[in-house]
N, C-alpha and C. Protein backbone atom coordinates (compact mmCIF):
# COMPACT_ATOMS: atom_id res chain seq x y z
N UNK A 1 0.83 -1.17 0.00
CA UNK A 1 0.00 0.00 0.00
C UNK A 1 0.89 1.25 0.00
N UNK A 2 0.72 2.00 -0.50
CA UNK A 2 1.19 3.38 -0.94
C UNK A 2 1.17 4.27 0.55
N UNK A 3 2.22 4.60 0.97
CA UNK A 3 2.25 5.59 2.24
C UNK A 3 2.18 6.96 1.70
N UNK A 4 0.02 7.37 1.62
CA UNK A 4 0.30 9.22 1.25
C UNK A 4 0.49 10.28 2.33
N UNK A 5 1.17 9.82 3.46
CA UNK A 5 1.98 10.33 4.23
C UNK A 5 2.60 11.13 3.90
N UNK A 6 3.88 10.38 3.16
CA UNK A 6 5.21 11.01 2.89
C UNK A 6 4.77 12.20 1.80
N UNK A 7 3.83 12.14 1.44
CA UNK A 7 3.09 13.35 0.07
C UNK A 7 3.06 14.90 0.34
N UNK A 8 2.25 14.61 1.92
CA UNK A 8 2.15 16.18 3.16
C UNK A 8 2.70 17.00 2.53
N UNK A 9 2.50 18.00 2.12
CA UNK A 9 2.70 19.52 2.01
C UNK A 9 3.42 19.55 0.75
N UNK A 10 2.71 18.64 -0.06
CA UNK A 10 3.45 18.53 -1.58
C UNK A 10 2.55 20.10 -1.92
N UNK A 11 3.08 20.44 -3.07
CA UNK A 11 2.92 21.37 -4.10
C UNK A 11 1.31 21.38 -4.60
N UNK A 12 0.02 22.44 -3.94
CA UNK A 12 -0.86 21.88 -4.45
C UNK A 12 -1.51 21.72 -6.20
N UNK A 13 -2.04 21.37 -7.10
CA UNK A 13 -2.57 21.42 -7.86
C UNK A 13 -3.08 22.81 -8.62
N UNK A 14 -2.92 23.34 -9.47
CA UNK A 14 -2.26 22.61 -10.69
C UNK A 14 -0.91 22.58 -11.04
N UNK A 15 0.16 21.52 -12.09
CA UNK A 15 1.03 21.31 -11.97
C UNK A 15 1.09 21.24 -13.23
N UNK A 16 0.59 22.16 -13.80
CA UNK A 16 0.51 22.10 -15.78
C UNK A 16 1.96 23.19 -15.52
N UNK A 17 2.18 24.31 -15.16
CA UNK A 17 3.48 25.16 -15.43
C UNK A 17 4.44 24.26 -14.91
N UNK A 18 4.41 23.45 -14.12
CA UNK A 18 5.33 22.49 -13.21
C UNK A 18 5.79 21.21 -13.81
N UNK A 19 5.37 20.93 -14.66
CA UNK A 19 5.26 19.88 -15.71
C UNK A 19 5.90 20.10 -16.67
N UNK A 20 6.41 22.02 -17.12
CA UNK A 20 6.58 22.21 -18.48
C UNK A 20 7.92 21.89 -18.34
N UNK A 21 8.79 21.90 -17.13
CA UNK A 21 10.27 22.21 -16.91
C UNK A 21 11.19 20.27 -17.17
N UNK A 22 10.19 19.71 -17.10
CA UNK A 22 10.26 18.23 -16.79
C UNK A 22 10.70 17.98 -18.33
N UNK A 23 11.92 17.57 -18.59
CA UNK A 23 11.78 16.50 -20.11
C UNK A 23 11.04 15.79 -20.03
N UNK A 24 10.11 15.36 -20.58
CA UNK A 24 9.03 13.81 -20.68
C UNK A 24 8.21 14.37 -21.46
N UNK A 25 7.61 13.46 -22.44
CA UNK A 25 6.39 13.21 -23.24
C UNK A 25 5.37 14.22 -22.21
N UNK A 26 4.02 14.23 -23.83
CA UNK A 26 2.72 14.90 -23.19
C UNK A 26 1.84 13.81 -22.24
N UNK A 27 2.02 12.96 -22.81
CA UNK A 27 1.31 12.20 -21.72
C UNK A 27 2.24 12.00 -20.38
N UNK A 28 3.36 12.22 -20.16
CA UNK A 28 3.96 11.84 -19.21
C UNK A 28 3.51 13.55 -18.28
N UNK A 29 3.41 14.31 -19.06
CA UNK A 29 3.41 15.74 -18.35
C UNK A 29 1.95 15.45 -17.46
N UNK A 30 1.12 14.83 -18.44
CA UNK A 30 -0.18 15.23 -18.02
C UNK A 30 -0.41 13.90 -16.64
N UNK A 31 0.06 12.83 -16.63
CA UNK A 31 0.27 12.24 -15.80
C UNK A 31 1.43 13.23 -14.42
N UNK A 32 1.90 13.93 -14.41
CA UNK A 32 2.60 14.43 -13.46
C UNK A 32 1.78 15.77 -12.94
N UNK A 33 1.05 16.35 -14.09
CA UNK A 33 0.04 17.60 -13.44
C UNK A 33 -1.38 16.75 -12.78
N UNK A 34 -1.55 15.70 -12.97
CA UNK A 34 -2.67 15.14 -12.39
C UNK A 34 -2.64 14.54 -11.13
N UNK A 35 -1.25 14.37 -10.26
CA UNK A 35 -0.86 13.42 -9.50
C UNK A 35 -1.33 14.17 -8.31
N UNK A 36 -1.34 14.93 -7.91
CA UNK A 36 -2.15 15.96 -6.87
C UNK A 36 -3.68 15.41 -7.06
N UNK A 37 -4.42 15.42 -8.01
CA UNK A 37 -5.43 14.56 -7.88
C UNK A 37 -5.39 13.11 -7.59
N UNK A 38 -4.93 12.58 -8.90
CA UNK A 38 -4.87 11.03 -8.19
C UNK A 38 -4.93 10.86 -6.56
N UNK A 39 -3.88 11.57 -6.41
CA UNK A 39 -3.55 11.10 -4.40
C UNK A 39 -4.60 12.12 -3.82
N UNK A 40 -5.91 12.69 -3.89
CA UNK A 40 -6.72 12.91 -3.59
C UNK A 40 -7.75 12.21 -3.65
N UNK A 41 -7.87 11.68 -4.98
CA UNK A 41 -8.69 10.41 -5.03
C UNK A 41 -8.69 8.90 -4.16
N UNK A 42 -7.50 8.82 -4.11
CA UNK A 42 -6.83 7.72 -3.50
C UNK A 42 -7.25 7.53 -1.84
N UNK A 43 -7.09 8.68 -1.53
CA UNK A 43 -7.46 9.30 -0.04
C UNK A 43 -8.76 9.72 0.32
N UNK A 44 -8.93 9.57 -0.65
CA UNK A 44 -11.38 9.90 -1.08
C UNK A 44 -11.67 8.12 -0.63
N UNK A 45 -10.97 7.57 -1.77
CA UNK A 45 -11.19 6.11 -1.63
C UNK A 45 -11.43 5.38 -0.18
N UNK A 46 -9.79 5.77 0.09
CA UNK A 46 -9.66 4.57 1.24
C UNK A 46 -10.24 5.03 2.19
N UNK A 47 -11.07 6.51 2.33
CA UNK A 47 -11.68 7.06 3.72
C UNK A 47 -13.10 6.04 3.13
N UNK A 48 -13.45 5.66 1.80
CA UNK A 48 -14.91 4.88 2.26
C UNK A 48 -14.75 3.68 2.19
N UNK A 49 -13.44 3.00 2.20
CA UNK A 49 -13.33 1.84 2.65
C UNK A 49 -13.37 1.49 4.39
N UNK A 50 -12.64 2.63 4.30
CA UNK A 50 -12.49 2.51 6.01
C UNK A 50 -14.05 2.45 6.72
N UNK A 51 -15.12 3.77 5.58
CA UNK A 51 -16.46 3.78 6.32
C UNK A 51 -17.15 2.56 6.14
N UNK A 52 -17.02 1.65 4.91
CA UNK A 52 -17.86 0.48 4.36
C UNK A 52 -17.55 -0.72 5.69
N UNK A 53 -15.67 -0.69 5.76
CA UNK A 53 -15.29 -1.45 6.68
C UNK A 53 -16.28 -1.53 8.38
N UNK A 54 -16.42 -0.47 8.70
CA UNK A 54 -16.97 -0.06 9.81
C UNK A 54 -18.80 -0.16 9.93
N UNK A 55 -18.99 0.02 8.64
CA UNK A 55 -20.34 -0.80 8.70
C UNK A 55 -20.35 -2.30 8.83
N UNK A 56 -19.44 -2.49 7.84
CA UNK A 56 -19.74 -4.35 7.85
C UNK A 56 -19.40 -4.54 9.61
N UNK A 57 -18.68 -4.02 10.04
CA UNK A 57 -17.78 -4.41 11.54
C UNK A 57 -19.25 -4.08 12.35
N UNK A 58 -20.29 -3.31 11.61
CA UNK A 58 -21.45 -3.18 12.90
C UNK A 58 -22.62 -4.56 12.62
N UNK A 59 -22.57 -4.22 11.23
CA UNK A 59 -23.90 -5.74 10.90
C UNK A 59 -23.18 -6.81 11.50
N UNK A 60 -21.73 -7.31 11.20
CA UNK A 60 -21.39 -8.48 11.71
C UNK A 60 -21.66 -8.34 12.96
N UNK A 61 -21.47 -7.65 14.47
CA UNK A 61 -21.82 -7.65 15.61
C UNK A 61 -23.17 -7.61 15.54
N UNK A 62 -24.20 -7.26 14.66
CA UNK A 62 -25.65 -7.04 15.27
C UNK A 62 -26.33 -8.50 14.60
N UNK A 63 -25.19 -9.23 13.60
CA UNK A 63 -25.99 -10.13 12.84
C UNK A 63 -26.01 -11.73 13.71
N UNK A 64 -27.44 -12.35 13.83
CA UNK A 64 -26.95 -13.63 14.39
C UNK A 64 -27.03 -15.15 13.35
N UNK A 65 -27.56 -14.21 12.45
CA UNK A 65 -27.65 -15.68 11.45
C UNK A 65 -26.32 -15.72 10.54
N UNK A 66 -25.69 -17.33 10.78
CA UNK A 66 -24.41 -17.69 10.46
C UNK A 66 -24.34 -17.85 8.71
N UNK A 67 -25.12 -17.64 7.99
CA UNK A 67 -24.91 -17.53 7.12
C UNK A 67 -24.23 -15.59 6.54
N UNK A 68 -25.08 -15.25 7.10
CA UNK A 68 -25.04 -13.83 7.11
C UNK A 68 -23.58 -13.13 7.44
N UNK A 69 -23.49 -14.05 8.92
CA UNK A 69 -22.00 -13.93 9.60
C UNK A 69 -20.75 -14.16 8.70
N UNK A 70 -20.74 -15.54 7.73
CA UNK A 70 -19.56 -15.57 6.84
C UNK A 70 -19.43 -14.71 5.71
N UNK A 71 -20.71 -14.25 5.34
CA UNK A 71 -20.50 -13.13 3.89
C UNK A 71 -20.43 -11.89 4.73
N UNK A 72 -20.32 -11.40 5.75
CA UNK A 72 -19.62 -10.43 6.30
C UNK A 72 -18.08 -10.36 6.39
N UNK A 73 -17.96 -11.62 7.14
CA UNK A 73 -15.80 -11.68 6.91
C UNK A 73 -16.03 -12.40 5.68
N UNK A 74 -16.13 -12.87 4.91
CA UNK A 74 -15.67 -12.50 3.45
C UNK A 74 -15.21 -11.48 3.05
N UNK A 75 -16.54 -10.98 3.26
CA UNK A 75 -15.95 -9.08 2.82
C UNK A 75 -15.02 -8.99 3.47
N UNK A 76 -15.00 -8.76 4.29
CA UNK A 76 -13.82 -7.92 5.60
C UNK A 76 -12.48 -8.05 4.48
N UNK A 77 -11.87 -9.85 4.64
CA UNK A 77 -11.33 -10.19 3.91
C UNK A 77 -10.56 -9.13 2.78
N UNK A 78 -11.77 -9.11 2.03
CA UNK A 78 -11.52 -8.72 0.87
C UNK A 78 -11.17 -6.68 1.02
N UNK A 79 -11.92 -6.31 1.65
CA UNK A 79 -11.74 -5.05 1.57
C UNK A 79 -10.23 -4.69 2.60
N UNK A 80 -9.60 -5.51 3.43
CA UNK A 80 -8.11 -5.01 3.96
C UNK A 80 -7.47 -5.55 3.64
């Protein structure tokens, strides 16, 4: 998993003048002015994994039928 930790107090968005100084292709530019998003997205993401996680973590405690119980940690499983 990607630590967007180390990212903190990067350069915010946009990164189109920041891009121009870079030798690399247009697509490589436009991949480097977008990366301030991406890792916003990324961090959009895993905050509703964390919320989805925390639901399943409540049905599994409120659920008593064992069928119900294993397609809960399934998920779990799957989402960490």
């Amino acid at each position: 998993m990607i630590d967007t930790g180390k990212y903190t107090g990067h350069t915010p968005a946009p990164w189109d003048k920041l891009s121009e100084y870079c030798p690399v292709g247009s697509i490589d530019k436009q991949l480097i002015a977008d990366a301030p998003l991406l890792l916003a997205e990324v961090k959009r993401l895993r905050e509703q994994l964390k919320e989805a996680n925390d639901v399943i973590q409540y049905a599994l405690e409120m659920s008593s039928d064992d069928d119900s119980t294993r397609v809960f940690e399934d998920y779990l499983e799957v989402i960490e």
